[in-house]
N, C-alpha and C. Protein backbone atom coordinates (compact mmCIF):
# COMPACT_ATOMS: atom_id res chain seq x y z
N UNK A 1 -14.10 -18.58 -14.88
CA UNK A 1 -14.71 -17.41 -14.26
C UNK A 1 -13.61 -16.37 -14.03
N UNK A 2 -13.74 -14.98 -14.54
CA UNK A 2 -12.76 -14.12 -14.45
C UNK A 2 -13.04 -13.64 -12.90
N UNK A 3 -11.34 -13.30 -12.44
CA UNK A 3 -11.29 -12.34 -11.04
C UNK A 3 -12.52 -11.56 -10.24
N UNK A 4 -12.93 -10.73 -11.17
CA UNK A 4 -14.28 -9.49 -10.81
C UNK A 4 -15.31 -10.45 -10.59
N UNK A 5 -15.45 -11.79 -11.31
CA UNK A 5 -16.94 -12.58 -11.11
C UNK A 5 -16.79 -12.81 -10.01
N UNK A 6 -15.43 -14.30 -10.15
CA UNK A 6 -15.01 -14.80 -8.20
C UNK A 6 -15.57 -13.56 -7.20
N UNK A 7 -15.05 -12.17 -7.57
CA UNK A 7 -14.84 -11.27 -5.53
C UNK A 7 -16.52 -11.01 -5.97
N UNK A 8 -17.45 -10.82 -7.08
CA UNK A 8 -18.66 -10.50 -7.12
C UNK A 8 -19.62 -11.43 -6.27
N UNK A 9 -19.24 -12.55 -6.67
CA UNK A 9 -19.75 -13.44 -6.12
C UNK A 9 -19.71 -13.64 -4.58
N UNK A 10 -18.48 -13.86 -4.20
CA UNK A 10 -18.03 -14.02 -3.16
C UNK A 10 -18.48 -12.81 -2.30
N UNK A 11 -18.75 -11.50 -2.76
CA UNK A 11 -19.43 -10.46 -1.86
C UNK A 11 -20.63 -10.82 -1.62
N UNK A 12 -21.35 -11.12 -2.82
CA UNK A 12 -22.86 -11.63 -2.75
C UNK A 12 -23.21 -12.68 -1.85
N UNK A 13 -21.91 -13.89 -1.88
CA UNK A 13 -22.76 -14.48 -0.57
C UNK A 13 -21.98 -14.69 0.84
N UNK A 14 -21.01 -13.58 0.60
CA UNK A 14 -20.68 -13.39 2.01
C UNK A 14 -22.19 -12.28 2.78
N UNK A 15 -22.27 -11.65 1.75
CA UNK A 15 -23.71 -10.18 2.32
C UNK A 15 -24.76 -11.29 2.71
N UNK A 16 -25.44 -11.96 2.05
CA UNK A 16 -26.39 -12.93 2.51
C UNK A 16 -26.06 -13.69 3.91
N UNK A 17 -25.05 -13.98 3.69
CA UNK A 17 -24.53 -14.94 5.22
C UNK A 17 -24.71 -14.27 6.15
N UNK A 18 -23.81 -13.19 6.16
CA UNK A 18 -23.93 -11.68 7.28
C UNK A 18 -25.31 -11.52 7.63
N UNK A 19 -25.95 -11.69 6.80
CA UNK A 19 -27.48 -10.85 6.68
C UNK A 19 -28.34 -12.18 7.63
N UNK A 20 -28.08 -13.10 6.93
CA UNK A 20 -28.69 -14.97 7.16
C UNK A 20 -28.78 -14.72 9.21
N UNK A 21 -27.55 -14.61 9.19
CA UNK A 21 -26.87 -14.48 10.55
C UNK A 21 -26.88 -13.85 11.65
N UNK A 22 -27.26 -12.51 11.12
CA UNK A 22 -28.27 -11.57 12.07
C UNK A 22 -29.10 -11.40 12.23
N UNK A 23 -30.14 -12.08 11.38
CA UNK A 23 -31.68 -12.18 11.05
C UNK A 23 -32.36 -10.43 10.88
N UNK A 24 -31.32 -10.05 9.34
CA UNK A 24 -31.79 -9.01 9.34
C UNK A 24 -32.51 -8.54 7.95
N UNK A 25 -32.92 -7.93 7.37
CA UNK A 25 -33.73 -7.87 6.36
C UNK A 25 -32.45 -6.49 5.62
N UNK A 26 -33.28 -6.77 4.64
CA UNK A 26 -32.71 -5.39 3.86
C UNK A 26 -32.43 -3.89 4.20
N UNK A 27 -33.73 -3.89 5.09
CA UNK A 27 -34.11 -2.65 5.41
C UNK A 27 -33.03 -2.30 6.47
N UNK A 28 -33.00 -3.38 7.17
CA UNK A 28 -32.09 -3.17 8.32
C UNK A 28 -30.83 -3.32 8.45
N UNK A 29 -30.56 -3.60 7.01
CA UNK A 29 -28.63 -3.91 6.52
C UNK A 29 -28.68 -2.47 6.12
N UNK A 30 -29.55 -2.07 5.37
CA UNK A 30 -29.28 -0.61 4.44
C UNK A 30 -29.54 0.28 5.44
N UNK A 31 -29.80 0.58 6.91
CA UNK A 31 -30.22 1.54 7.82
C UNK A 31 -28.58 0.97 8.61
N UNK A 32 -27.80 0.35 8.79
CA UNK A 32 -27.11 -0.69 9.77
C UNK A 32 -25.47 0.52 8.79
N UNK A 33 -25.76 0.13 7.19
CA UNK A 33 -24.63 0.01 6.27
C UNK A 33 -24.92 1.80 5.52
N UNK A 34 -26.04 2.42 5.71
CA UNK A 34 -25.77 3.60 4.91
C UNK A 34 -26.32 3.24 3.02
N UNK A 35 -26.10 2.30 3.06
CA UNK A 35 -25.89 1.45 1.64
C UNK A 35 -27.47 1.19 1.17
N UNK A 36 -27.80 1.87 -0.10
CA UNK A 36 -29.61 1.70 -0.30
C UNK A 36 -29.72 0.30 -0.36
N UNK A 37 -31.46 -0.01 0.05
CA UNK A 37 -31.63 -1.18 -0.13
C UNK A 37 -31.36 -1.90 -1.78
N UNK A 38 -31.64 -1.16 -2.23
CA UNK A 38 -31.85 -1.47 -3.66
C UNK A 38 -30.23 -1.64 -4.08
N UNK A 39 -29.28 -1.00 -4.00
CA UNK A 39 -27.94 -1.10 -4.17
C UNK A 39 -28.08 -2.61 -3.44
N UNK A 40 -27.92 -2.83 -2.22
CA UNK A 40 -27.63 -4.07 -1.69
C UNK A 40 -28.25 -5.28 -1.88
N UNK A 41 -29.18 -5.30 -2.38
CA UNK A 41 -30.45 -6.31 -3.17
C UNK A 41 -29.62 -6.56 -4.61
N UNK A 42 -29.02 -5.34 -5.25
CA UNK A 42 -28.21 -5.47 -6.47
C UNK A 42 -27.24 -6.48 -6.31
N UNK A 43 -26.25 -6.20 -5.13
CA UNK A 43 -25.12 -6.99 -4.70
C UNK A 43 -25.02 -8.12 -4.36
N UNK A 44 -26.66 -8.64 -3.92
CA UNK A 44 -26.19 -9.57 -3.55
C UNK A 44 -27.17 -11.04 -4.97
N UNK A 45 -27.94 -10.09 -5.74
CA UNK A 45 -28.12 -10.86 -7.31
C UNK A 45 -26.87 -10.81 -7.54
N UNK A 46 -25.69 -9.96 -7.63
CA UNK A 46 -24.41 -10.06 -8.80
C UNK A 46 -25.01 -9.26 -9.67
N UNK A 47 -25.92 -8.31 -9.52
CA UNK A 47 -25.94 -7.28 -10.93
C UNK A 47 -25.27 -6.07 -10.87
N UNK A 48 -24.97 -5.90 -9.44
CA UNK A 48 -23.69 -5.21 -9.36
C UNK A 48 -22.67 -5.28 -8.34
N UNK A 49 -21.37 -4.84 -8.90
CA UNK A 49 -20.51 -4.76 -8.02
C UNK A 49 -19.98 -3.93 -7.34
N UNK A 50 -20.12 -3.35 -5.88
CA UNK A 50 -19.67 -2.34 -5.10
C UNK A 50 -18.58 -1.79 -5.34
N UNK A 51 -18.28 -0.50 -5.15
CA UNK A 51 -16.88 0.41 -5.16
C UNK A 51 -16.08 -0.09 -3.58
N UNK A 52 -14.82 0.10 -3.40
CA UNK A 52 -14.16 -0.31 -2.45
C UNK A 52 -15.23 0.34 -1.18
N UNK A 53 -15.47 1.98 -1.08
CA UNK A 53 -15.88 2.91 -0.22
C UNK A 53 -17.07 1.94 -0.16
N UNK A 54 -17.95 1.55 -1.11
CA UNK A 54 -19.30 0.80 -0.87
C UNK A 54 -18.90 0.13 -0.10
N UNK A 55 -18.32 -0.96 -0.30
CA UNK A 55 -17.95 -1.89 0.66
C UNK A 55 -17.09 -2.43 1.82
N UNK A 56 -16.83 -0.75 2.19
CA UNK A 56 -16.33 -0.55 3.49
C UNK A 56 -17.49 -0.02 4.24
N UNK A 57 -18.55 0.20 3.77
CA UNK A 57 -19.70 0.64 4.20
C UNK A 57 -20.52 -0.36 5.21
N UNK A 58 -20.80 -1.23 4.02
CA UNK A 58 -21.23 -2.98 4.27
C UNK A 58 -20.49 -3.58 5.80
N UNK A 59 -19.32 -3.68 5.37
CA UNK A 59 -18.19 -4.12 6.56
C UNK A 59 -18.68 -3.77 7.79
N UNK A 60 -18.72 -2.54 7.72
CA UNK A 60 -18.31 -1.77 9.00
C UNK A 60 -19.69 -1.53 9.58
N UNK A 61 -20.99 -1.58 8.59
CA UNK A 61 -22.21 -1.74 9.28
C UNK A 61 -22.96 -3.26 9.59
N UNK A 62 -21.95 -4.42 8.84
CA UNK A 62 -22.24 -5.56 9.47
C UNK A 62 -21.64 -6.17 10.61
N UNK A 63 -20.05 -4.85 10.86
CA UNK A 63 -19.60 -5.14 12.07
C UNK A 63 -18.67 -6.53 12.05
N UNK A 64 -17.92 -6.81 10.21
CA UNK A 64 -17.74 -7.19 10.16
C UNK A 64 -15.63 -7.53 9.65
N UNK A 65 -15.23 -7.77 9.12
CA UNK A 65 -13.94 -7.74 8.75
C UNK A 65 -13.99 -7.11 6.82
N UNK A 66 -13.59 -6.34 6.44
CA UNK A 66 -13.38 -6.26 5.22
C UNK A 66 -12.96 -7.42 4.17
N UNK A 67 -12.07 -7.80 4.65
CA UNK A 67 -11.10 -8.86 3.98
C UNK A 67 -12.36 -10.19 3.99
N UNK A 68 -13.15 -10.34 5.27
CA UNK A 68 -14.22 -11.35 5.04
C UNK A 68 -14.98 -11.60 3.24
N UNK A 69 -15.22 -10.01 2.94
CA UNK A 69 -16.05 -10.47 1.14
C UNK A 69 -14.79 -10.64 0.61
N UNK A 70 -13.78 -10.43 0.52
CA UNK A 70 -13.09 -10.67 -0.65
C UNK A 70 -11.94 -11.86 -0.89
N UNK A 71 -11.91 -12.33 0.50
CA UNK A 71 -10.91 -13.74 0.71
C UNK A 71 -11.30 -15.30 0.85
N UNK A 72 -11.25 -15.89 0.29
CA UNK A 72 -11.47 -17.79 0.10
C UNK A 72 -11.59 -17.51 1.27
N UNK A 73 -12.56 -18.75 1.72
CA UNK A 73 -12.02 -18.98 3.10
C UNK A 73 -10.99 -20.18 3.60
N UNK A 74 -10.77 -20.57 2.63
CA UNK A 74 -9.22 -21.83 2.39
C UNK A 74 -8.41 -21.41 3.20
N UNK A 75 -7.41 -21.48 3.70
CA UNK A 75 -6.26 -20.95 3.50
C UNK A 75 -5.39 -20.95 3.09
N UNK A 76 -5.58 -21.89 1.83
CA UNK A 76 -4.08 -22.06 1.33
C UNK A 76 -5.20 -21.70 0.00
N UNK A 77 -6.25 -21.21 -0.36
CA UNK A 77 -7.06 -20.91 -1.50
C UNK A 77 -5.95 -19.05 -2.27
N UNK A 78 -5.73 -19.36 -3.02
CA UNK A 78 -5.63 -18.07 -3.79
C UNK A 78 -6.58 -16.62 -3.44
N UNK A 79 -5.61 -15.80 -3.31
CA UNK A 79 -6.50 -14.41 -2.53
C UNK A 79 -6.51 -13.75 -3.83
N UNK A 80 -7.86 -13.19 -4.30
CA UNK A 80 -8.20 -12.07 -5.52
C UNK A 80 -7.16 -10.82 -5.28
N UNK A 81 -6.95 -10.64 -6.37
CA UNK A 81 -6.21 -9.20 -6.63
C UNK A 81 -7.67 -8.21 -6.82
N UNK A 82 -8.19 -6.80 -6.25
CA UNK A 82 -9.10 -6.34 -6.22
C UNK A 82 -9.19 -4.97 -6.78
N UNK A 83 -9.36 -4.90 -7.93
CA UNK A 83 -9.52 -3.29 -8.37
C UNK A 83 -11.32 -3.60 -8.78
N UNK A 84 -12.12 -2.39 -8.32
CA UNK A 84 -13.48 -2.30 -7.98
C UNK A 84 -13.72 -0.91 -8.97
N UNK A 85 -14.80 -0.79 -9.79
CA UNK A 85 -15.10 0.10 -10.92
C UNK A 85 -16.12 -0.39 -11.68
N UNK A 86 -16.72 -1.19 -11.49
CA UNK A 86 -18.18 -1.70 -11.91
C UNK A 86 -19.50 -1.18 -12.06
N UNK A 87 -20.12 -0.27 -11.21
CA UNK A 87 -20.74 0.28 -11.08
C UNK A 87 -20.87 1.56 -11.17
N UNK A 88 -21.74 2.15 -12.59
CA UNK A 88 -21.52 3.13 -12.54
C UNK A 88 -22.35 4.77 -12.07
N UNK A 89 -22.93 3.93 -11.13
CA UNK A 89 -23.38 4.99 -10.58
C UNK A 89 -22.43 5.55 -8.76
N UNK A 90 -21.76 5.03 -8.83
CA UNK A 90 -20.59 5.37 -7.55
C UNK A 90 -19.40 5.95 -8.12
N UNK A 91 -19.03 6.14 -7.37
CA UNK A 91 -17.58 6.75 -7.60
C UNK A 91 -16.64 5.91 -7.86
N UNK A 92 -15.86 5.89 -9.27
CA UNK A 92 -15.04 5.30 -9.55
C UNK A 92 -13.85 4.71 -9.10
N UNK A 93 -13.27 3.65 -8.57
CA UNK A 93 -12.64 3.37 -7.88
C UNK A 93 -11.54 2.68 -9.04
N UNK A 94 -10.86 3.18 -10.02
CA UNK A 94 -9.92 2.47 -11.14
C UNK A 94 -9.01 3.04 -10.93
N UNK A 95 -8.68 3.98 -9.72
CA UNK A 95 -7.69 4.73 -9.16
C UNK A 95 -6.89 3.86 -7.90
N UNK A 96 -7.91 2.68 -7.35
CA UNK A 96 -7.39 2.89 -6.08
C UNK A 96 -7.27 0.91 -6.56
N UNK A 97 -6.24 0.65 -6.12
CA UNK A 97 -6.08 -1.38 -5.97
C UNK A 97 -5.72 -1.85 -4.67
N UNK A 98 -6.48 -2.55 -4.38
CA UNK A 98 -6.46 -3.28 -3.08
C UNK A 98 -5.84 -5.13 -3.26
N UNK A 99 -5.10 -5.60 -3.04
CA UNK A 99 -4.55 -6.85 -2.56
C UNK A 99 -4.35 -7.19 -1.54
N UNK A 100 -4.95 -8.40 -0.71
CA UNK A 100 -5.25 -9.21 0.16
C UNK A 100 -3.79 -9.62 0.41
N UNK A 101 -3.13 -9.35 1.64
CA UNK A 101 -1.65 -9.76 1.64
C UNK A 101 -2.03 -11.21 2.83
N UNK A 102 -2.77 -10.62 3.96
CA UNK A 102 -3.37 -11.65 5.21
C UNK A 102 -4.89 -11.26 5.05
N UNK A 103 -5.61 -12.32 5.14
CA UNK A 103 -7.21 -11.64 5.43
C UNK A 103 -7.00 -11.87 6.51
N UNK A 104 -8.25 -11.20 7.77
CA UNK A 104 -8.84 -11.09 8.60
C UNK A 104 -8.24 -12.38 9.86
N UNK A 105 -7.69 -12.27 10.66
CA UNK A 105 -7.32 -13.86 11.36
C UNK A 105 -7.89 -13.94 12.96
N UNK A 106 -8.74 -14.23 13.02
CA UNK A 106 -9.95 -14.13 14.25
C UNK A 106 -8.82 -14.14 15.70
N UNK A 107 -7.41 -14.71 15.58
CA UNK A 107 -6.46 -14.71 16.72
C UNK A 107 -5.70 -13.76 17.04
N UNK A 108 -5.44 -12.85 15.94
CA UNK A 108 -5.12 -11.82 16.29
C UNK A 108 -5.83 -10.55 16.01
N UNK A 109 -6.69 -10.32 15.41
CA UNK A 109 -8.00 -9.36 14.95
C UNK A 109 -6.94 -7.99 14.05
N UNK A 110 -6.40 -9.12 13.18
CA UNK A 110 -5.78 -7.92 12.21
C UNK A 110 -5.76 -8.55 10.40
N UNK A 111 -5.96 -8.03 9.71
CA UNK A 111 -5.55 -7.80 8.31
C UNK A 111 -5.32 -7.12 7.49
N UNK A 112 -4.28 -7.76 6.46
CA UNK A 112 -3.42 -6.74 5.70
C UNK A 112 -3.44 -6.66 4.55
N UNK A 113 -3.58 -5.43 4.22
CA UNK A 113 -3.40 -5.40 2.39
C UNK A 113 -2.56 -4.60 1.64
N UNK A 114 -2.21 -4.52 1.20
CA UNK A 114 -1.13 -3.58 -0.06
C UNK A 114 -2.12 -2.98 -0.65
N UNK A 115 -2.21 -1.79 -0.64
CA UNK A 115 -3.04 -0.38 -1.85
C UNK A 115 -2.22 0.36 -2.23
N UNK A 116 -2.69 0.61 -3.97
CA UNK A 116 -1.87 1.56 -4.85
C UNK A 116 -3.32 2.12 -5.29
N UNK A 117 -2.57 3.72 -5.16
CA UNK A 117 -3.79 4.74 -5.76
C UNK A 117 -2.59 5.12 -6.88
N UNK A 118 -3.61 5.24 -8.11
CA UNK A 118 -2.97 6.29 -9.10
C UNK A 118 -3.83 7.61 -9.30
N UNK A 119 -2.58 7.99 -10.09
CA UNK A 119 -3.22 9.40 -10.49
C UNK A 119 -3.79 10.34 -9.57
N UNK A 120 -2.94 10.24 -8.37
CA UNK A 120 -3.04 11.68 -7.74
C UNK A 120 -5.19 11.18 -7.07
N UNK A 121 -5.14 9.97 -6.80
CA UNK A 121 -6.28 9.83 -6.08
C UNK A 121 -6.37 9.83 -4.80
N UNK A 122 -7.91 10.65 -4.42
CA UNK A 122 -8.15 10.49 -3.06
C UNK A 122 -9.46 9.80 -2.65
N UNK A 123 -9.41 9.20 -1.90
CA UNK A 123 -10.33 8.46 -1.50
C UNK A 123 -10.84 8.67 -0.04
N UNK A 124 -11.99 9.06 0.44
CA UNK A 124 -12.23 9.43 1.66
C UNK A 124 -13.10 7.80 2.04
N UNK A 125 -13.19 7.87 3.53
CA UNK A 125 -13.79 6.62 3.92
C UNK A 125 -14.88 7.39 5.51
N UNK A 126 -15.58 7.07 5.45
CA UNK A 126 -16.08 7.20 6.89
C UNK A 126 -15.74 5.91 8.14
N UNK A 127 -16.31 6.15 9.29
CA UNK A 127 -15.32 5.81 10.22
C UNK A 127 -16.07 4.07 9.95
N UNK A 128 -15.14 3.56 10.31
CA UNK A 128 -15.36 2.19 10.75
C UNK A 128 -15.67 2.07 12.14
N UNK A 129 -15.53 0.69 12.46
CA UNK A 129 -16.14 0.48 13.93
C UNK A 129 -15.21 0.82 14.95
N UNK A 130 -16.36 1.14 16.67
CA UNK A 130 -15.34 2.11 17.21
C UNK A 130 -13.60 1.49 17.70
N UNK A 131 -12.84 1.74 17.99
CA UNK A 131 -11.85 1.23 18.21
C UNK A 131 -10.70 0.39 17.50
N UNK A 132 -11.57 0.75 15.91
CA UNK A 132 -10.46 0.07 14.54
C UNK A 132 -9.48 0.90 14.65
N UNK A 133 -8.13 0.82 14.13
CA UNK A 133 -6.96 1.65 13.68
C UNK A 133 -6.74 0.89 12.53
N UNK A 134 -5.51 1.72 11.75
CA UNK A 134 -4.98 1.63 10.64
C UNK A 134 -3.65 1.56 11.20
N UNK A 135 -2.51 0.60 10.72
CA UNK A 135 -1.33 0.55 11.11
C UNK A 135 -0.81 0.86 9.12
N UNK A 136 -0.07 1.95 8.84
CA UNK A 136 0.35 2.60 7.75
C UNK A 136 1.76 2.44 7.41
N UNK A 137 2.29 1.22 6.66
CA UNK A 137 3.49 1.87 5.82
C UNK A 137 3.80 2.19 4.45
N UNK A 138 4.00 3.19 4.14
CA UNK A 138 4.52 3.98 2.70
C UNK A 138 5.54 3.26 2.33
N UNK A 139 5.12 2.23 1.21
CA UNK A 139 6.44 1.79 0.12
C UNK A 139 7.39 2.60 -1.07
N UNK A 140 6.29 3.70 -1.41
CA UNK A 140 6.79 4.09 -2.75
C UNK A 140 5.42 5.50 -2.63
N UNK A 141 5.96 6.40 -3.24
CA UNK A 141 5.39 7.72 -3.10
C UNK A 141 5.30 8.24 -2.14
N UNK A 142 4.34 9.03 -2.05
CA UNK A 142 4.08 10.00 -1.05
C UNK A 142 2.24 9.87 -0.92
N UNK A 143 2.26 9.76 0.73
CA UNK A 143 0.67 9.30 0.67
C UNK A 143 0.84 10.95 1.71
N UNK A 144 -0.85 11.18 1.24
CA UNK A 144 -1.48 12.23 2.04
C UNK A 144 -2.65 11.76 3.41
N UNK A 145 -2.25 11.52 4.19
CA UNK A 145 -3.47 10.84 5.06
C UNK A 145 -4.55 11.93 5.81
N UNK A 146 -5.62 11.95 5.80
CA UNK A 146 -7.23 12.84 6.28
C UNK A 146 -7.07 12.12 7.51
N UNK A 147 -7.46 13.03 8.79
CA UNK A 147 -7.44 12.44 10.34
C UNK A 147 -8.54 13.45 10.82
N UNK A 148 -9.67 13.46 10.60
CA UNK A 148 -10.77 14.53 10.84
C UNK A 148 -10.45 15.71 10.16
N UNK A 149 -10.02 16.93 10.63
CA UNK A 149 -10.20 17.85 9.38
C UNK A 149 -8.19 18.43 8.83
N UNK A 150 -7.93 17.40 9.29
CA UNK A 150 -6.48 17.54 9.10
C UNK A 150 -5.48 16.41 7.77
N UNK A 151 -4.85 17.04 7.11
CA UNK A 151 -4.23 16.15 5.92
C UNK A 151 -2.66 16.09 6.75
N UNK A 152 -1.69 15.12 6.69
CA UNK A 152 -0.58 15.04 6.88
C UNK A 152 -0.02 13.95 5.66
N UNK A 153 1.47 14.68 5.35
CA UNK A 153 2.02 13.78 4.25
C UNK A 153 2.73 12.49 4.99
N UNK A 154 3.00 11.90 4.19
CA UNK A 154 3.82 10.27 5.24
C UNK A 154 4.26 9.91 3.76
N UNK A 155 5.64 9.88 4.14
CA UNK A 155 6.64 9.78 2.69
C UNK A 155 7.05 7.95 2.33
N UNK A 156 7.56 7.65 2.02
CA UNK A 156 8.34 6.15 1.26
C UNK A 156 8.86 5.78 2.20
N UNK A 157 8.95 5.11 3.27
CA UNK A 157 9.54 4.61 4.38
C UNK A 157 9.12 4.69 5.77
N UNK A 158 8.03 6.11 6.09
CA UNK A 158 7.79 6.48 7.35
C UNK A 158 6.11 5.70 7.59
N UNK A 159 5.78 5.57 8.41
CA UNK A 159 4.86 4.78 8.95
C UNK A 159 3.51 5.91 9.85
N UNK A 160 2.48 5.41 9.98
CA UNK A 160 1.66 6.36 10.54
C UNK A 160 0.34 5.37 11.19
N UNK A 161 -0.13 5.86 12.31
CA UNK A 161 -1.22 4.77 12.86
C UNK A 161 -2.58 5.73 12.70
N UNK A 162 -3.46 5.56 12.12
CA UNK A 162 -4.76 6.18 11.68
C UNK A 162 -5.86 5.28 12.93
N UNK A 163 -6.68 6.23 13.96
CA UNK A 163 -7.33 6.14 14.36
C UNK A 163 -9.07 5.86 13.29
N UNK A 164 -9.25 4.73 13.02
CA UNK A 164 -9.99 4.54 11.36
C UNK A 164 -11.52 4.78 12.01
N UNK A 165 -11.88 5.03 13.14
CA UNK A 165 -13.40 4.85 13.55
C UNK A 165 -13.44 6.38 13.91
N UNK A 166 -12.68 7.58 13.26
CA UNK A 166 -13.47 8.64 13.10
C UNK A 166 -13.11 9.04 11.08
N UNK A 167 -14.01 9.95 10.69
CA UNK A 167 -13.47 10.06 9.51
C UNK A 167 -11.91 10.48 8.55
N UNK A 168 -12.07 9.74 7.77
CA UNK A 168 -10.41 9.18 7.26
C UNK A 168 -10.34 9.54 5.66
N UNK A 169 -9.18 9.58 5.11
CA UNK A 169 -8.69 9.60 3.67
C UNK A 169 -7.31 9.76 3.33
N UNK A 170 -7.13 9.21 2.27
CA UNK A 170 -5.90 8.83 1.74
C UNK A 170 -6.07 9.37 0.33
N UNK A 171 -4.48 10.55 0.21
CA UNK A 171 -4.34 10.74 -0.95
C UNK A 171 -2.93 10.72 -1.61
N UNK A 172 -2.80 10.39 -2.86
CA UNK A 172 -1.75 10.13 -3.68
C UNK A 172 -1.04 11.78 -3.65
N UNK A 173 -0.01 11.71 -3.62
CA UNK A 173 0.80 13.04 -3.94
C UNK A 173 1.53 13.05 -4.99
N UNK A 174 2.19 11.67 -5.49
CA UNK A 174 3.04 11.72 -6.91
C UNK A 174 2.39 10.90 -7.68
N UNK A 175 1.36 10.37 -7.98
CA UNK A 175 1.04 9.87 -9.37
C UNK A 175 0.72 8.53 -9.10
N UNK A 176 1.69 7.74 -8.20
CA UNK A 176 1.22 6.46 -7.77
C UNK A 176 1.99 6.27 -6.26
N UNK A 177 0.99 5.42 -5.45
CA UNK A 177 1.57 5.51 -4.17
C UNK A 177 1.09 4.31 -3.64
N UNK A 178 1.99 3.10 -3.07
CA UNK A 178 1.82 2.12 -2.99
C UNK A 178 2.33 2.51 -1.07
N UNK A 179 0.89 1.35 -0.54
CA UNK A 179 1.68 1.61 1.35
C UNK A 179 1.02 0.22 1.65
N UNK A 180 1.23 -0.18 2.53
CA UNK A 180 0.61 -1.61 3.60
C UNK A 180 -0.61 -0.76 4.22
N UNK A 181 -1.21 -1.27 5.05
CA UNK A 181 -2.09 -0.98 5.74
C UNK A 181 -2.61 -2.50 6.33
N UNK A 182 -2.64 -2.12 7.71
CA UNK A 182 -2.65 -3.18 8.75
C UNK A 182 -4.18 -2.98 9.17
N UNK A 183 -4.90 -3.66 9.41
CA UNK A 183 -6.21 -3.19 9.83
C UNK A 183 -6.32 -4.01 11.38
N UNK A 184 -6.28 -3.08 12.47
CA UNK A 184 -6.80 -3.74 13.78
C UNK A 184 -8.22 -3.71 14.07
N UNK A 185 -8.86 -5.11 14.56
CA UNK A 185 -10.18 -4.91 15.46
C UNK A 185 -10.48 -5.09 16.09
N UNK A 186 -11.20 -4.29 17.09
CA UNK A 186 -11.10 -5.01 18.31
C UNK A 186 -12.01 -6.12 18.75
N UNK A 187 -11.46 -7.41 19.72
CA UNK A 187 -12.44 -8.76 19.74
C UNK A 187 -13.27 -8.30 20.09
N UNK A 188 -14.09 -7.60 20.68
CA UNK A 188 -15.72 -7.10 20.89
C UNK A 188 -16.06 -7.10 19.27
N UNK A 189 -15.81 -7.05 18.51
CA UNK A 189 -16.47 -6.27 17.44
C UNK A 189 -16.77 -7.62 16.08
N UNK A 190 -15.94 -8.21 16.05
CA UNK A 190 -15.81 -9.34 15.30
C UNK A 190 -16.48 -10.64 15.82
């Protein structure tokens, strides 16, 4: 089974579980997530696969951890490398790669991933749940970070904390831009 099947899958029945778990129907994941029913009925057959932004959508209207769809729950299981571009009726996401460095760890309510955008990509996100932040470090390029209606640059070394539960975006300034990103949540929320 190639990479894209494993995290396809693994979205599909992490969304069902979520869903199993709240005793909620479609209607009320896709009113909860923003996300049409019919898109999320897709996701969770495997006939399609969400864009990253889709499925920060999902997350954040199941009130749940990101890293939850896309990480084993092993822990010593192999974490997917995640570039998302499947679907082509969303916005292409072959710009932006996400890798699972820590998923989600219920003891300290944080996880981490490494993202590289190429080609001068931006990616906007709406807010996550209230009281998430972003803990930001720049490895290599120059990232542009969105903080409501404001852009600030954050260069190869400097660090930045993104308040993530109002609207957010990240953009490439040289071509490719690799940073950490720490995701906090707060225990109410998880």
């Amino acid at each position: 089974m190639s990479n894209n099947e494993m995290i396809t899958q693994r979205i599909a029945s992490v969304l069902k579980e979520q869903r199993r778990m709240k005793g909620w129907s479609l209607d009320k994941t896709a009113a909860a997530t923003g996300v049409s029913k019919a898109m999320l009925g897709q996701i969770e057959r495997q006939e399609s696969s969400p864009t990253i932004a889709t499925l920060w959508k999902i997350a954040t209207g199941l009130q749940c951890s990101f890293s939850s769809f896309i990480t084993a729950n092993e822990a010593n299981a192999p974490q997917p490398h995640l570039t998302f571009s499947l679907d082509a009726s969303e916005k292409c996401d072959v710009n932006m790669k996400v890798k699972t460095l820590f998923p989600f760890a219920p003891d300290t309510h944080f996880e981490t991933f490494e993202v590289t955008l190429l080609n001068y990509h931006e990616q906007l996100s709406t807010p996550h749940q209230k009281g998430v932040k972003e803990y930001i470090h720049v490895l290599e390029g120059q990232l542009e970070i969105k903080q409501g209606d404001c852009w600030q640059i954050v260069a190869a070394g400097e660090q930045v904390v993104l308040k993530a539960d109002l609207p957010h975006g990240y953009r490439d300034k040289t071509g490719i831009t690799r940073f950490i990103d720490i995701i906090y949540y707060p225990p109410i929320l998880i």
